[in-house]
Protein backbone atom coordinates (compact mmCIF):
# COMPACT_ATOMS: atom_id res chain seq x y z
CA UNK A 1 10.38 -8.20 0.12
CA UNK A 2 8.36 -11.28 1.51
CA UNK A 3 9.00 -13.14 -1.77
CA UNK A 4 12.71 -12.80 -1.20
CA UNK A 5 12.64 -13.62 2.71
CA UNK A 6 10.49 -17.06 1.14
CA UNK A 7 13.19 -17.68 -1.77
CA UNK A 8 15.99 -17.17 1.11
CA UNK A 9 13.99 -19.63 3.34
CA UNK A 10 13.31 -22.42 0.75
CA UNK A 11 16.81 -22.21 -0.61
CA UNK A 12 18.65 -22.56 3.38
CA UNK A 13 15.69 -25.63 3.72
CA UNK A 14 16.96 -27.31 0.57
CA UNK A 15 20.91 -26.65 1.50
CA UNK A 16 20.13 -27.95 4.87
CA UNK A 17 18.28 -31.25 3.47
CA UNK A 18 21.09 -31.40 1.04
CA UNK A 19 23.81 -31.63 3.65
CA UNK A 20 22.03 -34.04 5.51
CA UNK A 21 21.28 -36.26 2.93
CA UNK A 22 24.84 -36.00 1.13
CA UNK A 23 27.16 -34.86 3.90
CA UNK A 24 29.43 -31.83 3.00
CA UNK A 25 29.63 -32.67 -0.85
CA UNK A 26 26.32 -31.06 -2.05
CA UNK A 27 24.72 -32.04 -5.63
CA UNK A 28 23.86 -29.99 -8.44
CA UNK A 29 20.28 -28.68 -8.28
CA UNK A 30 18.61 -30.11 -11.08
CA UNK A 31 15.15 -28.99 -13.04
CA UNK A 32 13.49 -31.26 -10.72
CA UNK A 33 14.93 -29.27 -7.66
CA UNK A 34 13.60 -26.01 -9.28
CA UNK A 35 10.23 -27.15 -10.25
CA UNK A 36 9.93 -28.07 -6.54
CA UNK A 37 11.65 -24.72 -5.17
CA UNK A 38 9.13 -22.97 -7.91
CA UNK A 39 5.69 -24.58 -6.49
CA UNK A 40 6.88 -23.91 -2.95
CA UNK A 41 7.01 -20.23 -3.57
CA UNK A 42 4.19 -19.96 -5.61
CA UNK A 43 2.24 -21.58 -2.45
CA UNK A 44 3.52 -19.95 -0.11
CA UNK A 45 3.34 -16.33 -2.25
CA UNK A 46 -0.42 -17.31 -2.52
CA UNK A 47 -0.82 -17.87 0.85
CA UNK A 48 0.78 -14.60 1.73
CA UNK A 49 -0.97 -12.64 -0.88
CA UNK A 50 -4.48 -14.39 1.05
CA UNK A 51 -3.42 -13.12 3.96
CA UNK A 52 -2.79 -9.54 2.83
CA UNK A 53 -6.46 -9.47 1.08
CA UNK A 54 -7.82 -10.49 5.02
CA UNK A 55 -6.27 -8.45 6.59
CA UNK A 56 -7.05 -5.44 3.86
CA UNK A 57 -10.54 -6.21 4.21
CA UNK A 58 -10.85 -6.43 8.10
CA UNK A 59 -8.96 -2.73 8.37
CA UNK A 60 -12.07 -1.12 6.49
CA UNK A 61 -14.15 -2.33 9.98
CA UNK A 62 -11.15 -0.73 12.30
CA UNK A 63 -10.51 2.42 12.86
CA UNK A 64 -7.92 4.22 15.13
CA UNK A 65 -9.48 7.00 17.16
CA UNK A 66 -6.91 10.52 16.39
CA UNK A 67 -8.87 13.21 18.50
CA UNK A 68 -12.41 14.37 19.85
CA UNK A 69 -13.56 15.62 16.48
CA UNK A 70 -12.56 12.15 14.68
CA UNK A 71 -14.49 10.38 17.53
CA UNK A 72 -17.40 12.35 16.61
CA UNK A 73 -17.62 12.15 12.62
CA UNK A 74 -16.77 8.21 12.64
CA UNK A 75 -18.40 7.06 15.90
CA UNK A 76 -21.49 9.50 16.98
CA UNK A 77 -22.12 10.38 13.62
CA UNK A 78 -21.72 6.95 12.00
CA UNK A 79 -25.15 5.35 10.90
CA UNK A 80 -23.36 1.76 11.52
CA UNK A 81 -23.17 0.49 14.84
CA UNK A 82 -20.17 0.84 16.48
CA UNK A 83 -18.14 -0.93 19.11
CA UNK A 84 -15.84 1.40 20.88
CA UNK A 85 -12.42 0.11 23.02
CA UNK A 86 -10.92 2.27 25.42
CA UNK A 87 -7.47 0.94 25.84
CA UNK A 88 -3.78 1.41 26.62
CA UNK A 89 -0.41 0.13 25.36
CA UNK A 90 0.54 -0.82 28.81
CA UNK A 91 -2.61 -3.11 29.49
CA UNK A 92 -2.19 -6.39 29.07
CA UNK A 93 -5.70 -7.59 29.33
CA UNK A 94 -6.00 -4.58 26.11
CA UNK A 95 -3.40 -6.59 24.57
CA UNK A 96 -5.72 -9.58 24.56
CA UNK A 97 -8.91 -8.82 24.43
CA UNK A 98 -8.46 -6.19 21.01
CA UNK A 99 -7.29 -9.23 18.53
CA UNK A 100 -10.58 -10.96 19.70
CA UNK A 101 -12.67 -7.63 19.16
CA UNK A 102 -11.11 -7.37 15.58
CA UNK A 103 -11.68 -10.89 14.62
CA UNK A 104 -15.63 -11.07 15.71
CA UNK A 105 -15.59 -7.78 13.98
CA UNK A 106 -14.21 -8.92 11.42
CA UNK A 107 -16.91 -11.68 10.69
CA UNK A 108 -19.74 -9.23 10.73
CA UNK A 109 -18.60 -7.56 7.73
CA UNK A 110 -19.56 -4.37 7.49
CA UNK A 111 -22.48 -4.38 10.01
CA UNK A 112 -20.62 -3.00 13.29
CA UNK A 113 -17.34 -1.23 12.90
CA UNK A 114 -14.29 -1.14 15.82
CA UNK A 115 -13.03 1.93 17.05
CA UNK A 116 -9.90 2.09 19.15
CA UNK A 117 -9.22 4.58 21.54
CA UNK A 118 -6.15 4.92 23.45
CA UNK A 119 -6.85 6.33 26.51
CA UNK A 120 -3.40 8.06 27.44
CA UNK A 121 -3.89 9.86 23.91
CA UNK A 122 -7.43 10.76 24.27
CA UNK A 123 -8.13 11.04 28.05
CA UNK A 124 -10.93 13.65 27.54
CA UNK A 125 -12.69 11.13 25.46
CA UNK A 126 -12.64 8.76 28.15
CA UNK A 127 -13.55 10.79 31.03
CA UNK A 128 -16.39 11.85 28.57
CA UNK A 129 -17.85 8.30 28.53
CA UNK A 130 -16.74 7.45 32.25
CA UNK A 131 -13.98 4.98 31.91
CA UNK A 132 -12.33 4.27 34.84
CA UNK A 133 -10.22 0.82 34.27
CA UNK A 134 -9.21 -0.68 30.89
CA UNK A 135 -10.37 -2.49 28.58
CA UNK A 136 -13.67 -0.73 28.61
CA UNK A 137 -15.94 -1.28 26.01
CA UNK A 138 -18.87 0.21 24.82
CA UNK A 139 -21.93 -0.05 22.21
CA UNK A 140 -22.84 2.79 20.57
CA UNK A 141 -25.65 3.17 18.27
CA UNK A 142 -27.28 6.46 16.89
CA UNK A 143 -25.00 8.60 18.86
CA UNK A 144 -26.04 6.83 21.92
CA UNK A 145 -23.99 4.36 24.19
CA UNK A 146 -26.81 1.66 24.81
CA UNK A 147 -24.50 -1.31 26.36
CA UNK A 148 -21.32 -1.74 28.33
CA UNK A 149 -18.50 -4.25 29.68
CA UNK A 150 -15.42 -3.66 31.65
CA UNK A 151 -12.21 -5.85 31.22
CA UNK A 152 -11.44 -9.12 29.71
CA UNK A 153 -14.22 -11.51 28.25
CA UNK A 154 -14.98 -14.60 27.14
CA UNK A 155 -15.32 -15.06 23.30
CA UNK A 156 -18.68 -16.01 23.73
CA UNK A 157 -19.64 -12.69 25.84
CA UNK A 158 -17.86 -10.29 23.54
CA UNK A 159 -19.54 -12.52 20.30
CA UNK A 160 -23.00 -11.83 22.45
CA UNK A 161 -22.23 -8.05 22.92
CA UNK A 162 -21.46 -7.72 19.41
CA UNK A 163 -24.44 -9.72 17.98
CA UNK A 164 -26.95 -6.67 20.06
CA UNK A 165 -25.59 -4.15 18.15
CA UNK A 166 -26.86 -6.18 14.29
C-alpha cells in the first residue's frame, strides 16, 4: 500500500517536471527515467521500512492501560520501572506532552516502560492514585508510586523524571 502511494507520487513528480520542462507534448520515458524512478522508490521504501522497525521497537516500551486488572499485572506487578500518564482525548496539553513521554521512553530502551491511561475509560484508576487535572504523571517502582508531576513539562524535566526511575 505505501509502495504504491510512493510509485503514484514519483510518477505525478516526473509528469509534472515533464510538463514543465516540455510543455504539453511529454517525452517517452526512457531506461534512464526508470533507473531514476527505480532508486527513488527503493530510497524512499527503505526509509519507510526504517521507520516501521522504530516505531515497532518503541511500541514494546508502550502500553495502553484496558482495565484495573491490566493496570495491575503490567504496572504494580512489573519488575521494570514504569512511568504512568493519566490522560484524556480532549486534553490538549495530553496531546503534547505523550509524543515527548514516548520518545524519552523510547531512548531508554527497555529500562522504564510507558503506560497510558485514559482517564474517562479508567476513572477508578485515577481516583485510585489521586488525579485531579490532566496530564498527570507518575513514577512507579516496585508497586510503589515514588515521584510525581502535574501538566505540561519541559523536555528537560520530563528527561530528569525519567532518568530517577534507571
Amino acid at each position: 500500500m505505501a509502495c504504491r502511494i510512493i510509485v503514484r507520487r514519483l510518477l505525478a513528480l516526473t509528469r509534472s517536471h515533464s510538463r514543465r520542462a516540455y510543455g504539453s507534448h511529454l517525452p517517452r520515458l526512457t531506461s534512464t527515467h526508470f533507473s531514476q524512478i527505480t532508486q527513488r522508490i527503493q530510497s524512499a521504501s527503505l526509509h519507510y521500512c526504517q521507520l516501521r522497525r522504530l516505531s515497532a521497537a518503541t511500541d514494546q516500551f508502550i502500553i495502553n492501560i484496558q482495565d484495573p486488572k491490566d493496570f495491575q499485572e503490567k504496572v504494580i506487578d512489573s519488575k521494570i520501572p514504569v512511568v504512568v500518564d493519566f490522560h484524556a482525548t480532549w486534553c490538549g496539553p495530553c496531546k503534547l506532552l505523550g509524543p515527548r513521554l514516548e520518545t524519552i521512553i523510547a531512548g531508554k530502551k527497555g529500562k522504564v516502560i510507558l503506560a497510558k491511561v485514559d482517564i474517562d475509560e479508567n476513572a477508578d484508576i485515577a481516583m485510585r492514585y489521586g488525579v485531579q487535572a490532566v496530564p498527570t504523571v507518575l513514577a512507579i517502582k516496585n508497586g510503589t508510586s515514588i515521584d510525581k508531576f502535574v501538566g505540561l513539562q519541559d523536555d528537560d524535566q520530563v528527561q530528569t523524571f525519567v532518568e530517577k526511575l534507571c
